[in-house]
N, C-alpha and C. Protein backbone atom coordinates (compact mmCIF):
# COMPACT_ATOMS: atom_id res chain seq x y z
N UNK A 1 6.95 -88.54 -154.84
CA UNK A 1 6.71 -89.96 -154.77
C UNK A 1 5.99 -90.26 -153.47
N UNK A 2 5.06 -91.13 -153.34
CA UNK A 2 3.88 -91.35 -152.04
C UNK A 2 4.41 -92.79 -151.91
N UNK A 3 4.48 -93.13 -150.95
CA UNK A 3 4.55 -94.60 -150.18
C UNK A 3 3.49 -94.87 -149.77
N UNK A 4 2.72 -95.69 -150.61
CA UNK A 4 1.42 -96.43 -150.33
C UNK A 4 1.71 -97.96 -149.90
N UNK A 5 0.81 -98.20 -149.58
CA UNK A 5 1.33 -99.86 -149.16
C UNK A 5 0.49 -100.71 -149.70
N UNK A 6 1.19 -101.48 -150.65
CA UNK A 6 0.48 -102.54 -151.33
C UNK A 6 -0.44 -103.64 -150.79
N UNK A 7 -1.61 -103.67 -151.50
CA UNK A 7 -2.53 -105.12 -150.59
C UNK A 7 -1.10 -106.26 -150.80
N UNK A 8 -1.22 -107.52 -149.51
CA UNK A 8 -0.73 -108.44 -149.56
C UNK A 8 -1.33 -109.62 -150.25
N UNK A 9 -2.58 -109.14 -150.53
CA UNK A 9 -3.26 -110.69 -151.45
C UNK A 9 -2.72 -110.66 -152.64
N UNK A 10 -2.56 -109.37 -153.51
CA UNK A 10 -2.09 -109.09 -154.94
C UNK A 10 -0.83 -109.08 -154.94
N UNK A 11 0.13 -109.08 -153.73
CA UNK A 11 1.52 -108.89 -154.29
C UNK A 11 2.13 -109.64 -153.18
N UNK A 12 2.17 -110.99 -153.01
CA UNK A 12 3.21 -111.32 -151.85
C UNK A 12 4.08 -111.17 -151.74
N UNK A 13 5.12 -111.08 -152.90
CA UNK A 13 6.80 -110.75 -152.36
C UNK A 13 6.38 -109.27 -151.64
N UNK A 14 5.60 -108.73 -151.13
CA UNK A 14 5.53 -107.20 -150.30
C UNK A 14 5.56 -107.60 -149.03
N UNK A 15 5.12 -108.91 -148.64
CA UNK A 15 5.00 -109.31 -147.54
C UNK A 15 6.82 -109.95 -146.94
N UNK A 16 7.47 -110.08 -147.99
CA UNK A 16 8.66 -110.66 -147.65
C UNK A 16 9.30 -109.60 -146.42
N UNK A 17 9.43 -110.56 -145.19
CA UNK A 17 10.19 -109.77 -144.51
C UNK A 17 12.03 -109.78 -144.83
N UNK A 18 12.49 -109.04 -144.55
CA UNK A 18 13.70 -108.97 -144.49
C UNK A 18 14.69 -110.29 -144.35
N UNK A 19 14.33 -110.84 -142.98
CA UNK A 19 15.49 -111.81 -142.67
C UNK A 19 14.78 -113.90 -143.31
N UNK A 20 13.69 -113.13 -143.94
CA UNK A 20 12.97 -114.12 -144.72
C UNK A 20 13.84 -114.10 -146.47
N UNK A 21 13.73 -113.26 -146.67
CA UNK A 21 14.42 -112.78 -147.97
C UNK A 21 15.66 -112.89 -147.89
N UNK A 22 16.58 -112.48 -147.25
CA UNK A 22 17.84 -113.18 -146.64
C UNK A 22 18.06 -114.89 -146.94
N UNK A 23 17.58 -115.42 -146.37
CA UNK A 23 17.20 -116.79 -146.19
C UNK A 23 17.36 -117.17 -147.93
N UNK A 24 15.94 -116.94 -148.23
CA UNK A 24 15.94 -116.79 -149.87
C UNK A 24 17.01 -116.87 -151.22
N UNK A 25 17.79 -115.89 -150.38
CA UNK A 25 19.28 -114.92 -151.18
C UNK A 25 20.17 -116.01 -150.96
N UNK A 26 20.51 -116.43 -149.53
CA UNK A 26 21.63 -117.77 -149.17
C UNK A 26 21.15 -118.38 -150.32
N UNK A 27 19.73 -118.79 -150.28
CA UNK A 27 19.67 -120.13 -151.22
C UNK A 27 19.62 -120.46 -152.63
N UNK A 28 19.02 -119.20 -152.81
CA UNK A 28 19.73 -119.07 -154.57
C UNK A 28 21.27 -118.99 -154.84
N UNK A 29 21.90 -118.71 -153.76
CA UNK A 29 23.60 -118.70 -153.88
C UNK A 29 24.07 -119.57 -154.11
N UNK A 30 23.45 -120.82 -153.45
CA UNK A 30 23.88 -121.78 -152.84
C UNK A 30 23.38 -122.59 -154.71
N UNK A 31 22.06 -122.60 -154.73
CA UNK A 31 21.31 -123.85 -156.35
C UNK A 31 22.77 -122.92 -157.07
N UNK A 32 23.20 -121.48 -157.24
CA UNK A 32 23.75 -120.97 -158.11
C UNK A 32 25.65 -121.73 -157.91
N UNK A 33 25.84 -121.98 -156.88
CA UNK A 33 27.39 -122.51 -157.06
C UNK A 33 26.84 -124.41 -157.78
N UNK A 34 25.88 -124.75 -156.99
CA UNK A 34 25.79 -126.28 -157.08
C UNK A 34 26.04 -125.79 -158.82
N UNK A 35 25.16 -125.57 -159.20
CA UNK A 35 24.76 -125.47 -161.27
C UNK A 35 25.62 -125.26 -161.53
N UNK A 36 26.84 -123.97 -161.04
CA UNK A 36 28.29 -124.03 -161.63
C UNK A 36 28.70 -125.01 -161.58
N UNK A 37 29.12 -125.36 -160.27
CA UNK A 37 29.90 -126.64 -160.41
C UNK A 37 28.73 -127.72 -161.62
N UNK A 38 28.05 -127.81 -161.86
CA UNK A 38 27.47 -128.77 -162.49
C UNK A 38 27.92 -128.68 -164.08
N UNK A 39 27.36 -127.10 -163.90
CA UNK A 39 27.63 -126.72 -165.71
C UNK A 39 29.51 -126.93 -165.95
N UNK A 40 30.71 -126.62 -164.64
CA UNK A 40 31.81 -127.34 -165.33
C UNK A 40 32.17 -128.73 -165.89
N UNK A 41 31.44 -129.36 -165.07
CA UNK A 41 31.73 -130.58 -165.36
C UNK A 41 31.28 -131.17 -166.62
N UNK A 42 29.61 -130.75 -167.32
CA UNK A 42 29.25 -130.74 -168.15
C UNK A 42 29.77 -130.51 -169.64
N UNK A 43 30.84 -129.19 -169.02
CA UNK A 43 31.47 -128.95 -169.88
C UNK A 43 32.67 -129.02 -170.74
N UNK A 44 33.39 -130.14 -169.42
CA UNK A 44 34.24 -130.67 -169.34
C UNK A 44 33.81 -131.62 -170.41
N UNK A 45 32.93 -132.32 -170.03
CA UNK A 45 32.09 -133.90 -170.86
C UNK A 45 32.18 -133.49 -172.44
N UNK A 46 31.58 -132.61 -172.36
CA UNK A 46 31.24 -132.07 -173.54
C UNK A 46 32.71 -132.03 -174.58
N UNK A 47 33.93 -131.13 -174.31
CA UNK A 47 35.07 -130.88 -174.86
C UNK A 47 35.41 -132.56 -174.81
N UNK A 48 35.16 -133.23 -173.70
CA UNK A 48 36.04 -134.30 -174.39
C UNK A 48 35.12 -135.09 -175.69
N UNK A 49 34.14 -135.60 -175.45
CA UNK A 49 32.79 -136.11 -176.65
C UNK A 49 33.23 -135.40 -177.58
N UNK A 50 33.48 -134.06 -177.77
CA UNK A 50 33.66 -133.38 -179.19
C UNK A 50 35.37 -133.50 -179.35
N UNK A 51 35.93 -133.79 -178.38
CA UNK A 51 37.35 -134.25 -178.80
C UNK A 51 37.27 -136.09 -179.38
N UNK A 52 36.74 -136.72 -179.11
CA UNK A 52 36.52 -138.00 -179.53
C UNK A 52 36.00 -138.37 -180.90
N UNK A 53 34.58 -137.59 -180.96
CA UNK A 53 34.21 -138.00 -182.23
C UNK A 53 34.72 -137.36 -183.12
N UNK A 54 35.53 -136.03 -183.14
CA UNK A 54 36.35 -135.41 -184.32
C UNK A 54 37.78 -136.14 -184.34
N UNK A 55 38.20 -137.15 -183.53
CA UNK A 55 39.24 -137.92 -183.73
C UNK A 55 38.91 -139.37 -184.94
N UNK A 56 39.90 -139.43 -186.09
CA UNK A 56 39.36 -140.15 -187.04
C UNK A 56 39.65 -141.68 -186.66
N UNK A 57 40.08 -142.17 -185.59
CA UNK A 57 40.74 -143.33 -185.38
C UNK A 57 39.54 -144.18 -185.24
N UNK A 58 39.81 -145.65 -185.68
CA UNK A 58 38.77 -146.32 -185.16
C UNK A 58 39.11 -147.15 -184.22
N UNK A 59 38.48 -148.20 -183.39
CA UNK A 59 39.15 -148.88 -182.75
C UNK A 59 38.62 -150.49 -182.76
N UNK A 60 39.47 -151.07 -182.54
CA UNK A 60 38.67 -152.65 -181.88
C UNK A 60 37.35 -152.76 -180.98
N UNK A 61 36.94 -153.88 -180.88
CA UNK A 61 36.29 -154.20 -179.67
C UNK A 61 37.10 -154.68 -178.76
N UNK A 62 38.24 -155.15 -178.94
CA UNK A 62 39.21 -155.73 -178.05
C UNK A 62 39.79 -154.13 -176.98
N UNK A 63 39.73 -152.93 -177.75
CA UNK A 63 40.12 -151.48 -177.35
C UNK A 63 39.52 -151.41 -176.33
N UNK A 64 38.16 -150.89 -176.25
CA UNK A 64 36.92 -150.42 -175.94
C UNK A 64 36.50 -151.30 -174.71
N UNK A 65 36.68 -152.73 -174.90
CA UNK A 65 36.55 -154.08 -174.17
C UNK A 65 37.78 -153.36 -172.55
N UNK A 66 38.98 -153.32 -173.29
CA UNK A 66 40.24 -152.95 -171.80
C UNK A 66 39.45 -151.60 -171.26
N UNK A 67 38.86 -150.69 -171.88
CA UNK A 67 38.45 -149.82 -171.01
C UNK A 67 37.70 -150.03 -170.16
N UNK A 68 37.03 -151.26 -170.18
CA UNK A 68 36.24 -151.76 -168.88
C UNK A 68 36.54 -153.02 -167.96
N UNK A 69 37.59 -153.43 -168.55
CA UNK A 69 38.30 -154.33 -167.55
C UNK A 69 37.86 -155.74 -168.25
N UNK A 70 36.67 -155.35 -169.04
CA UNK A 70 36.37 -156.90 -169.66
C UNK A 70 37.15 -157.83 -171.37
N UNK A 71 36.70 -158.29 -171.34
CA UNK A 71 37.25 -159.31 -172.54
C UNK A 71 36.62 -159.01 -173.59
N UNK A 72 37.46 -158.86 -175.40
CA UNK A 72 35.89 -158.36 -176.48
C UNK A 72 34.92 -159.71 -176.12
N UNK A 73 35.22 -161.00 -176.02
CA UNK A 73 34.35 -161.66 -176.03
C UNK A 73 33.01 -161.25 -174.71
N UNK A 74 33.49 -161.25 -174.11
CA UNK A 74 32.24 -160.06 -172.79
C UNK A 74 31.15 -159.24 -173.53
N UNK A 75 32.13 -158.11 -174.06
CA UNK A 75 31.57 -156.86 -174.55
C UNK A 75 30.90 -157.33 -175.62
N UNK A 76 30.90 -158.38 -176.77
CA UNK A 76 30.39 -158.64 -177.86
C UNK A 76 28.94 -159.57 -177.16
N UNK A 77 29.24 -160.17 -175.99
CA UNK A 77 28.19 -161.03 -175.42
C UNK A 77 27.46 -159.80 -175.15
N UNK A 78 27.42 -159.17 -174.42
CA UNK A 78 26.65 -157.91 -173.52
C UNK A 78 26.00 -157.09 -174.69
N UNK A 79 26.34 -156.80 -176.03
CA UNK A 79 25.98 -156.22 -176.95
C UNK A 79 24.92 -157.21 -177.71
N UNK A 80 25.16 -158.31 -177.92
CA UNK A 80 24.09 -159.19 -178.02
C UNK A 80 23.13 -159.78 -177.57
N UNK A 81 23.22 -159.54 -176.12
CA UNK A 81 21.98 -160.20 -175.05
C UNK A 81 21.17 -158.53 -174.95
N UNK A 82 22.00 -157.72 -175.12
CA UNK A 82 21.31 -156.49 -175.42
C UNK A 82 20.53 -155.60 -176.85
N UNK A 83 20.82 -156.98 -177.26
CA UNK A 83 19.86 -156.23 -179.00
C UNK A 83 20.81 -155.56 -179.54
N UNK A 84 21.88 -155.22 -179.82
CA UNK A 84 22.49 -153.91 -180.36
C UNK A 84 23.41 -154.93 -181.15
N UNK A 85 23.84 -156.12 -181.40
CA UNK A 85 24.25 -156.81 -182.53
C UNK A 85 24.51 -158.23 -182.48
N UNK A 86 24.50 -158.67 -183.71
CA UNK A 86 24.31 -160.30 -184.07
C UNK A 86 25.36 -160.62 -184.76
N UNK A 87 25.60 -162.12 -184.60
CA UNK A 87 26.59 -162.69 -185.56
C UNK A 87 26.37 -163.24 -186.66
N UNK A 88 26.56 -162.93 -188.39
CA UNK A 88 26.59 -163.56 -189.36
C UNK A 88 28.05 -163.91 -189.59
N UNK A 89 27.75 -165.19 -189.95
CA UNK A 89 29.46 -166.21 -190.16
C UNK A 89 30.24 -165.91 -189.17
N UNK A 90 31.29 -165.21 -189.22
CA UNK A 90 32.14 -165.05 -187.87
C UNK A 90 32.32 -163.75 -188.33
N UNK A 91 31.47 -162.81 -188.07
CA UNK A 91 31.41 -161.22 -187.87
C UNK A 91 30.04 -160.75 -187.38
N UNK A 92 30.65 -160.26 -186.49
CA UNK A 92 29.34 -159.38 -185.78
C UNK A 92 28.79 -158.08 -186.38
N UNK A 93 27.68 -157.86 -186.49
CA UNK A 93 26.63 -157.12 -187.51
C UNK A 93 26.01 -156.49 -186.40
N UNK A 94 25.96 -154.93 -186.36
CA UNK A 94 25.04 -154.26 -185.57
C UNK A 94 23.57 -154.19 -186.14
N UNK A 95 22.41 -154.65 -184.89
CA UNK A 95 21.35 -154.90 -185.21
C UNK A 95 20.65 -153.59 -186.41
N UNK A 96 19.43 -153.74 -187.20
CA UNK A 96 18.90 -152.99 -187.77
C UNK A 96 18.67 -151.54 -187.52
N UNK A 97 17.97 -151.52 -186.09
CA UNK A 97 18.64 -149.76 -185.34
C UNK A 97 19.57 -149.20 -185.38
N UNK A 98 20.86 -150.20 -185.77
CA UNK A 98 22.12 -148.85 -185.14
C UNK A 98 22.87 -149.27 -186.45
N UNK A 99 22.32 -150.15 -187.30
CA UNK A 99 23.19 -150.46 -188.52
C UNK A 99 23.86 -148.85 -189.28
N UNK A 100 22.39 -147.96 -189.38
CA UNK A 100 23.12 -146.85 -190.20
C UNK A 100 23.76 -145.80 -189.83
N UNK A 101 23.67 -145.56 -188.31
CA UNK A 101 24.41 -144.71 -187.10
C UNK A 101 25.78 -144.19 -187.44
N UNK A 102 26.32 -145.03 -188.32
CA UNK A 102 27.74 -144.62 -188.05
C UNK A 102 28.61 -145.58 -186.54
N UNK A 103 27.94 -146.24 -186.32
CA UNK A 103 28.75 -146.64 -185.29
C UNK A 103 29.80 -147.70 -185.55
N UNK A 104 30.01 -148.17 -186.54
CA UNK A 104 30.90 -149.02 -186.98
C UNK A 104 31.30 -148.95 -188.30
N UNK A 105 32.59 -149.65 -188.50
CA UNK A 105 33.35 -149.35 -190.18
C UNK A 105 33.95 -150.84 -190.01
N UNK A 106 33.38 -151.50 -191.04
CA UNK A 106 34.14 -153.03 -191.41
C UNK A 106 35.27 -152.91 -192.04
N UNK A 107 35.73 -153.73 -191.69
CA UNK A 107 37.36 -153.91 -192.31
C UNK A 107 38.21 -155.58 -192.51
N UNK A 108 38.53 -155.34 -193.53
CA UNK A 108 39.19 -156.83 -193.96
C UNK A 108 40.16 -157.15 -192.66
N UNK A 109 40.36 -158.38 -192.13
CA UNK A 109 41.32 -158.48 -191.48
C UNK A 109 42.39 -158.47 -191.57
N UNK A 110 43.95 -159.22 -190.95
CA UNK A 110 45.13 -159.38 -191.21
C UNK A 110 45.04 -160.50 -192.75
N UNK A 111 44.27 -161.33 -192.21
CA UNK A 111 44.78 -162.44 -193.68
C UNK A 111 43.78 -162.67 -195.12
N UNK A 112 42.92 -160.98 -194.77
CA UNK A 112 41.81 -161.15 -195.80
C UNK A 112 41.20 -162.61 -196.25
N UNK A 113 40.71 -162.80 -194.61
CA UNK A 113 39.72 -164.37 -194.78
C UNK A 113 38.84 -164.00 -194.09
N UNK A 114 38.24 -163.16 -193.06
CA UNK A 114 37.29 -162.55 -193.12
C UNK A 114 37.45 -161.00 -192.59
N UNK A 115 36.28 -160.89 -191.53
CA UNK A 115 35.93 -159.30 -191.74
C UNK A 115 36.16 -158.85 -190.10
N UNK A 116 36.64 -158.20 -189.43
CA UNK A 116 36.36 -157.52 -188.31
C UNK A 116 35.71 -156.00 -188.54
N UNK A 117 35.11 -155.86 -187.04
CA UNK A 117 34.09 -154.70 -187.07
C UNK A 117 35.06 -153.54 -186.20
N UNK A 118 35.38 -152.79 -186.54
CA UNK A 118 36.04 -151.28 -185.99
C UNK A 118 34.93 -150.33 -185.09
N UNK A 119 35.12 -150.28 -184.33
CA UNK A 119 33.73 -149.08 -183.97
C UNK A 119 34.55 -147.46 -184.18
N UNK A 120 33.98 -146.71 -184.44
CA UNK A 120 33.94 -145.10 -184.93
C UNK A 120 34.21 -144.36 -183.48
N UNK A 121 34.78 -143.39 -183.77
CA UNK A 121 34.74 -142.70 -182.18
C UNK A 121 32.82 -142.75 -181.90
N UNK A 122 32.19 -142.37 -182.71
CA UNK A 122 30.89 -142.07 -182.48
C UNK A 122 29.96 -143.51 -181.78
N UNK A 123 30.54 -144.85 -182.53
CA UNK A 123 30.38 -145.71 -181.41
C UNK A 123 30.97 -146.20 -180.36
N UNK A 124 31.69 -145.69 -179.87
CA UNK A 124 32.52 -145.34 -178.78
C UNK A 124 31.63 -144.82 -177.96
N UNK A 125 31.45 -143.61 -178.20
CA UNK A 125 30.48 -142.68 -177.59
C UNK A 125 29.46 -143.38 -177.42
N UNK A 126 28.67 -143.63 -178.15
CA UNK A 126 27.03 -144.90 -178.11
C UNK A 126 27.16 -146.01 -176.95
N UNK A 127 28.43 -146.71 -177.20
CA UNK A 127 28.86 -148.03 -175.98
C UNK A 127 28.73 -147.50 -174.61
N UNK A 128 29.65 -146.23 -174.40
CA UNK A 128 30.26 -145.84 -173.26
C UNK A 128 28.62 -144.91 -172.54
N UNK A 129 27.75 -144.71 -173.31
CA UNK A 129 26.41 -144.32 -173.04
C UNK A 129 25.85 -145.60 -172.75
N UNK A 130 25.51 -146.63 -172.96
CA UNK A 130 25.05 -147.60 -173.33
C UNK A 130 24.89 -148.55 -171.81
N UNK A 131 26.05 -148.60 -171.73
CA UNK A 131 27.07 -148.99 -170.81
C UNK A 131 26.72 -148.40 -169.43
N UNK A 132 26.81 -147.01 -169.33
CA UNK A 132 26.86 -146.24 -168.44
C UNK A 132 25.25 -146.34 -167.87
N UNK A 133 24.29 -146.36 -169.19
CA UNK A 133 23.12 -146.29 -168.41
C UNK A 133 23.15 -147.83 -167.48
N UNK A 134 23.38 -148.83 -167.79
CA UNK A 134 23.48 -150.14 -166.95
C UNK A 134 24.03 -149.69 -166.07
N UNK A 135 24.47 -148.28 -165.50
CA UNK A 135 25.59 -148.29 -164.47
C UNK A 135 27.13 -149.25 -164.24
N UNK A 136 27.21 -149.21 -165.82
CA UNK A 136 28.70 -149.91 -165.86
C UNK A 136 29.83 -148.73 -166.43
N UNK A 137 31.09 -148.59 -165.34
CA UNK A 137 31.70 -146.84 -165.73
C UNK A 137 32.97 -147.91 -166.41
N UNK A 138 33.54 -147.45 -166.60
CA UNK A 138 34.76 -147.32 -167.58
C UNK A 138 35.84 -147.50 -166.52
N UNK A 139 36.90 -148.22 -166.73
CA UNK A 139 38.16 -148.58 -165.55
C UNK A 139 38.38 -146.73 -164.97
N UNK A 140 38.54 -146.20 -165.58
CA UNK A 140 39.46 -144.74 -165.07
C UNK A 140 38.09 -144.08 -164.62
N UNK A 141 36.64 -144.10 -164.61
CA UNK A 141 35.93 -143.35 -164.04
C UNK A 141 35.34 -144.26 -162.64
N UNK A 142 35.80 -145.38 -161.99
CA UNK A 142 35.32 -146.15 -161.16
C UNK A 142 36.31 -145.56 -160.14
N UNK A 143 35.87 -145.97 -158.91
CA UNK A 143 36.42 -145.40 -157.53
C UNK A 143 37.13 -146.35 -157.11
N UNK A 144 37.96 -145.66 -156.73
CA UNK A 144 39.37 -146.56 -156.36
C UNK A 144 40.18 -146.65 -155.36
N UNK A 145 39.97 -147.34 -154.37
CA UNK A 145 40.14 -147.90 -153.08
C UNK A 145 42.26 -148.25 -152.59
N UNK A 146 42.78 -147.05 -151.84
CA UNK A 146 43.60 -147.16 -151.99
C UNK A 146 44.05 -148.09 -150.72
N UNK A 147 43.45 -148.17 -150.10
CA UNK A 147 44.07 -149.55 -149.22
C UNK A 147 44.21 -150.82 -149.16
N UNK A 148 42.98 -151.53 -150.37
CA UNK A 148 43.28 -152.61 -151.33
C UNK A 148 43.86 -152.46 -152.26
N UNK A 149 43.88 -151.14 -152.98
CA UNK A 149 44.17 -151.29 -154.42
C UNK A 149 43.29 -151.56 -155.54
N UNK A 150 42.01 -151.82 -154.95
CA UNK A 150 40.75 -152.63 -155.44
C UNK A 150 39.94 -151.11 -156.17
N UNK A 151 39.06 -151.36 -157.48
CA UNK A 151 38.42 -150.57 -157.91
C UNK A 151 37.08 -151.06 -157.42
N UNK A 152 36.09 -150.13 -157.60
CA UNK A 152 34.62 -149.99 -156.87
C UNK A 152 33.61 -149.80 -158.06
């Protein structure tokens, strides 16, 4: 075997010195823990989303509404100034986009005089996206200030 020495125009990693490459090595260590930690958390997200939408329950808007501290009447306003649904008679109708989604299941009420709207785990999931992109988190994912007591 001959040890020739490679031109540096055709091959720069030849030029890598040692404590340059070093340097290098830290820092791929380093993108490589950040991405772990990234990919757990991801994955965390993930098991719960696939624990949610394989759960058959549906829920209120009044449900969904306490997970953010607000009122259904809030959450039904915020869904309507946002395009995503309208009121015919006294039931709210998800707009034409998300009508066939799956994101909701109507249901007779207590005195079968009219109709309330159930959302699906899967619109659950849609809201809490929805939501989140406005940068609005959910009571239990907001930061929480233990010397007031106050959430953030």
């Amino acid at each position: 075997m001959h040890s020739e020495k490679l031109p540096n125009s055709q091959y720069p990693f030849a030029q890598n010195i040692p404590g340059e490459r070093d340097w290098q090595i830290q820092d791929l260590r380093i993108q490589n823990r950040a991405q772990a930690m990234l990919l757990r958390d991801l994955e965390r997200k993930a098991r719960f989303y696939d624990a949610i939408l394989q759960t058959p329950k549906l829920l209120t808007t009044t449900a969904i509404a306490t997970e953010y501290g607000w009122s259904p009447q809030r959450l039904n306003s915020y869904l309507q100034e946002n395009g995503i649904q309208y009121k015919r008679d006294d039931t709210w109708v998800l707009c034409k986009p998300y009508a066939d989604k799956g994101y909701t299941y109507p249901q007779t009420g207590p005195c079968d005089c009219n109709r309330c709207t159930r959302w699906t785990q899967k619109g659950r999931a849609f809201l809490h996206d929805l939501l989140r992109n406005d940068g609005i988190l959910p009571l239990y994912e907001q930061a929480y200030d233990p010397v007031d007591g106050s959430l953030r």
